[in-house]
Protein backbone atom coordinates (compact mmCIF):
# COMPACT_ATOMS: atom_id res chain seq x y z
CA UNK A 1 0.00 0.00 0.00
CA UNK A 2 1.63 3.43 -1.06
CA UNK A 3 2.11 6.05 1.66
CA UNK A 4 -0.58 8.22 0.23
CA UNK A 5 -3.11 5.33 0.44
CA UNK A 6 -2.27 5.06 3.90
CA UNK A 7 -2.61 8.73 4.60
CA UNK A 8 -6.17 8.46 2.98
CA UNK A 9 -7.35 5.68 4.83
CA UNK A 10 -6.07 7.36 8.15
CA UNK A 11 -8.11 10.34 6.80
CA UNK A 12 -11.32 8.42 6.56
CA UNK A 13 -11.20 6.04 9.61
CA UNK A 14 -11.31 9.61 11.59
CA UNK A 15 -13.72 11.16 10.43
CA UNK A 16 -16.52 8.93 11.88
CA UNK A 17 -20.13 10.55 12.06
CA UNK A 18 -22.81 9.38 14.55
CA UNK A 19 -25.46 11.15 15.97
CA UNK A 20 -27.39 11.78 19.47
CA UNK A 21 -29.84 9.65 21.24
CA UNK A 22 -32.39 10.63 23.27
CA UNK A 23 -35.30 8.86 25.00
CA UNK A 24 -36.31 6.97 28.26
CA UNK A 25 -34.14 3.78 27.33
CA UNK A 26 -31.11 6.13 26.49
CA UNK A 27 -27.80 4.44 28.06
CA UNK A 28 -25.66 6.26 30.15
CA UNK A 29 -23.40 8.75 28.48
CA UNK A 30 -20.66 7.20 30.28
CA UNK A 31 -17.90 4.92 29.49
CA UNK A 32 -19.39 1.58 30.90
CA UNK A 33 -21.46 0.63 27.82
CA UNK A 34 -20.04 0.91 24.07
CA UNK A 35 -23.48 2.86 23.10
CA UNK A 36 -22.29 5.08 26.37
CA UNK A 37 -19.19 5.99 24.86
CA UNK A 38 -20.46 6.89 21.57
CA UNK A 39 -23.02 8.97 22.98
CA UNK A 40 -20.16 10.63 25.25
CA UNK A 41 -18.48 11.48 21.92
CA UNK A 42 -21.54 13.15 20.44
CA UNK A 43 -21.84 15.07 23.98
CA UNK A 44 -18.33 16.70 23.29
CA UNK A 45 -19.49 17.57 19.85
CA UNK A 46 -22.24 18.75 21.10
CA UNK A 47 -20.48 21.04 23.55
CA UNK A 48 -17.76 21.54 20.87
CA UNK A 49 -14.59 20.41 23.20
CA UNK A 50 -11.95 19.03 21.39
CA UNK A 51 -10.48 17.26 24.29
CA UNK A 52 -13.71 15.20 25.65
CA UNK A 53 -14.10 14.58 22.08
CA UNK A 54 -10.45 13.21 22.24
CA UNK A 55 -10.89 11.35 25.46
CA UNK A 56 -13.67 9.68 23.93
CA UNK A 57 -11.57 7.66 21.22
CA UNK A 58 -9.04 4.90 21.59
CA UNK A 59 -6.73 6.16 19.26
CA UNK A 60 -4.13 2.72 19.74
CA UNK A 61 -7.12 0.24 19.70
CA UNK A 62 -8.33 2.21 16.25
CA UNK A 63 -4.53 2.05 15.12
CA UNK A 64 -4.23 -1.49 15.96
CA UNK A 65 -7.57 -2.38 14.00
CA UNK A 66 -6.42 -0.71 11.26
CA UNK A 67 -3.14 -2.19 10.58
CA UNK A 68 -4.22 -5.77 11.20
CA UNK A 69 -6.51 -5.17 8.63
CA UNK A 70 -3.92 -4.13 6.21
CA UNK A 71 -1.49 -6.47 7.22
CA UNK A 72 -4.14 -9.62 6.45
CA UNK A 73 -4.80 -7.58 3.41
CA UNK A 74 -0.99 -7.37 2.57
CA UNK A 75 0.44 -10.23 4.61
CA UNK A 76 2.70 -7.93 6.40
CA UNK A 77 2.61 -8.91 10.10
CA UNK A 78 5.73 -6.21 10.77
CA UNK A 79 2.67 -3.71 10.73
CA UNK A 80 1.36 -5.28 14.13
CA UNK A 81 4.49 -4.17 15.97
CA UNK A 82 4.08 -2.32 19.06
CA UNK A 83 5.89 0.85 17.98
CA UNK A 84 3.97 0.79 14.26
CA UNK A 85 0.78 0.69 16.50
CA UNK A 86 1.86 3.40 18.74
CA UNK A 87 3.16 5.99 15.71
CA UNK A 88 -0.39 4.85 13.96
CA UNK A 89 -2.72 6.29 17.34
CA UNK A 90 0.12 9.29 17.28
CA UNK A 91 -1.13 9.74 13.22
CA UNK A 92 -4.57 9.12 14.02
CA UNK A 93 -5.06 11.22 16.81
CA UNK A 94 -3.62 14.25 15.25
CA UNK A 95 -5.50 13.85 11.98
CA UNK A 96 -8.64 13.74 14.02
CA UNK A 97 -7.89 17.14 15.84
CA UNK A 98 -6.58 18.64 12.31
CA UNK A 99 -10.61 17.43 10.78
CA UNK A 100 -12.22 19.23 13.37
CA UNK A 101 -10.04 22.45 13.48
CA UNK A 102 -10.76 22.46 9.85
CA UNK A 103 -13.78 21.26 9.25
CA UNK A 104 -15.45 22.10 13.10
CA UNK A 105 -17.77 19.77 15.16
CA UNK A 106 -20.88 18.28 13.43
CA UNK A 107 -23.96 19.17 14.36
CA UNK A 108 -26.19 17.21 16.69
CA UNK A 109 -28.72 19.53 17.49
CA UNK A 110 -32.56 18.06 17.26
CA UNK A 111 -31.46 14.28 16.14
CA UNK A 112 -32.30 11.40 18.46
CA UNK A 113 -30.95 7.81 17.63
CA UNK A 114 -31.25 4.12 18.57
CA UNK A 115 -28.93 1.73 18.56
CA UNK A 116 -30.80 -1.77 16.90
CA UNK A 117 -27.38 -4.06 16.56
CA UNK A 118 -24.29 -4.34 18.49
CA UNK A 119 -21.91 -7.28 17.46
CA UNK A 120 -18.79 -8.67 18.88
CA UNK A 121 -15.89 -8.22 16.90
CA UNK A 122 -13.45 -9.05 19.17
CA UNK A 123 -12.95 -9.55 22.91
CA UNK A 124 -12.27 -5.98 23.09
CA UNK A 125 -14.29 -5.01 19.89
CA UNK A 126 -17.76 -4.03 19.21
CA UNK A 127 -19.45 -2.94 15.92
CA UNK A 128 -22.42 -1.05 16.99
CA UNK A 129 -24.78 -0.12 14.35
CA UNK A 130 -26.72 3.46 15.10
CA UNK A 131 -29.88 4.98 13.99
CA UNK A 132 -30.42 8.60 13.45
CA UNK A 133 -33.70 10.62 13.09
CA UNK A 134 -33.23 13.86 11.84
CA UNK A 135 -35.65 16.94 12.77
CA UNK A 136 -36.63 17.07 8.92
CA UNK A 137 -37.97 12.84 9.42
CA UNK A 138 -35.15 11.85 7.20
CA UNK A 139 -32.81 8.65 9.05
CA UNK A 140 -29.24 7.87 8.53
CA UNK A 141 -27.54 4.56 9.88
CA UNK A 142 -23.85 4.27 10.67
CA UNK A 143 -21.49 1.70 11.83
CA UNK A 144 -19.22 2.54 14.19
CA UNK A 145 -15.83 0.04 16.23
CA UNK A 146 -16.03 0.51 19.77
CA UNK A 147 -13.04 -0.80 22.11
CA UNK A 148 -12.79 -1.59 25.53
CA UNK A 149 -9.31 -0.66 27.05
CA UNK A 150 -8.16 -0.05 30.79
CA UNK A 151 -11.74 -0.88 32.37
CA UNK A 152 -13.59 1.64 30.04
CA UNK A 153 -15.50 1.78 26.23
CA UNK A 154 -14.16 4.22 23.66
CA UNK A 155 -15.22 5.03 20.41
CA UNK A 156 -12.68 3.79 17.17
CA UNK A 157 -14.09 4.53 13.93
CA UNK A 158 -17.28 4.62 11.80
CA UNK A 159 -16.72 1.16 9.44
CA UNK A 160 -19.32 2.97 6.97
């Protein structure tokens, strides 16, 4: 995979979109569930704080998704080393910052959301699917990785 392809594909796995959820069943926008962290995420939108938003995210579990993917894809296992992994969350984290400086928070006002599906991936890996109802009645559904690291859920990446 060329460097550019790589830089692309870092682009797009942070630049996930997802949107509130509101109602009686809501979980806790907390870090205990992996719909809690994703909702936490939207929160620091929401509130447009780049580092709740941050602290949301598992930037190394995202990194190390990412490069086992490419290294089945490629059969290059030297992208699973430790320090790969750690200068990938490095790269991910800052190109996630750099998208919302430039491109500022989305906007979550008025949308509620359910979340039908959540599948296990991994031990430590969930692909949660999310429904979104916009103010207008339109819907929107999004996939989105969420790891569980050090006792708590974080959000990855939308897979969509």
């Amino acid at each position: 995979m060329s460097k550019r392809m790589l830089f692309v594909s870092l682009l797009i796995c942070c630049s996930g979109f997802s949107c509130s959820k509101q109602g009686a069943a809501e979980p806790a926008a907390d870090f205990t569930t992996p719909e809690g962290a994703i909702l936490c995420l939207e929160k620091a939108y929401r509130d447009r704080d780049i580092e709740k938003a941050v602290a949301c995210k598992d930037f190394y579990l995202e990194a190390r998704e990412m490069l086992a993917d490419i290294a089945s894809e490629n059969n290059d296992q030297t992208l699973q080393s430790e320090e790969i992994i750690k200068q990938t969350a490095e790269v991910l984290e800052l190109s996630f910052r750099s998208f919302i400086l430039e491109d500022g928070f989305p906007d979550f006002d008025g949308l509620s959301s359910s979340f039908p599906e959540k599948v296990k991936v991994k031990d430590d890996v969930y692909r949660v699917t999310e429904v979104c109802k916009f103010p207008d009645g339109g819907t929107s559904r999004q996939v989105i990785l969420v790891g569980f690291r050090n006792g708590e859920w974080k959000v990855l990446n939308s897979v969509d």
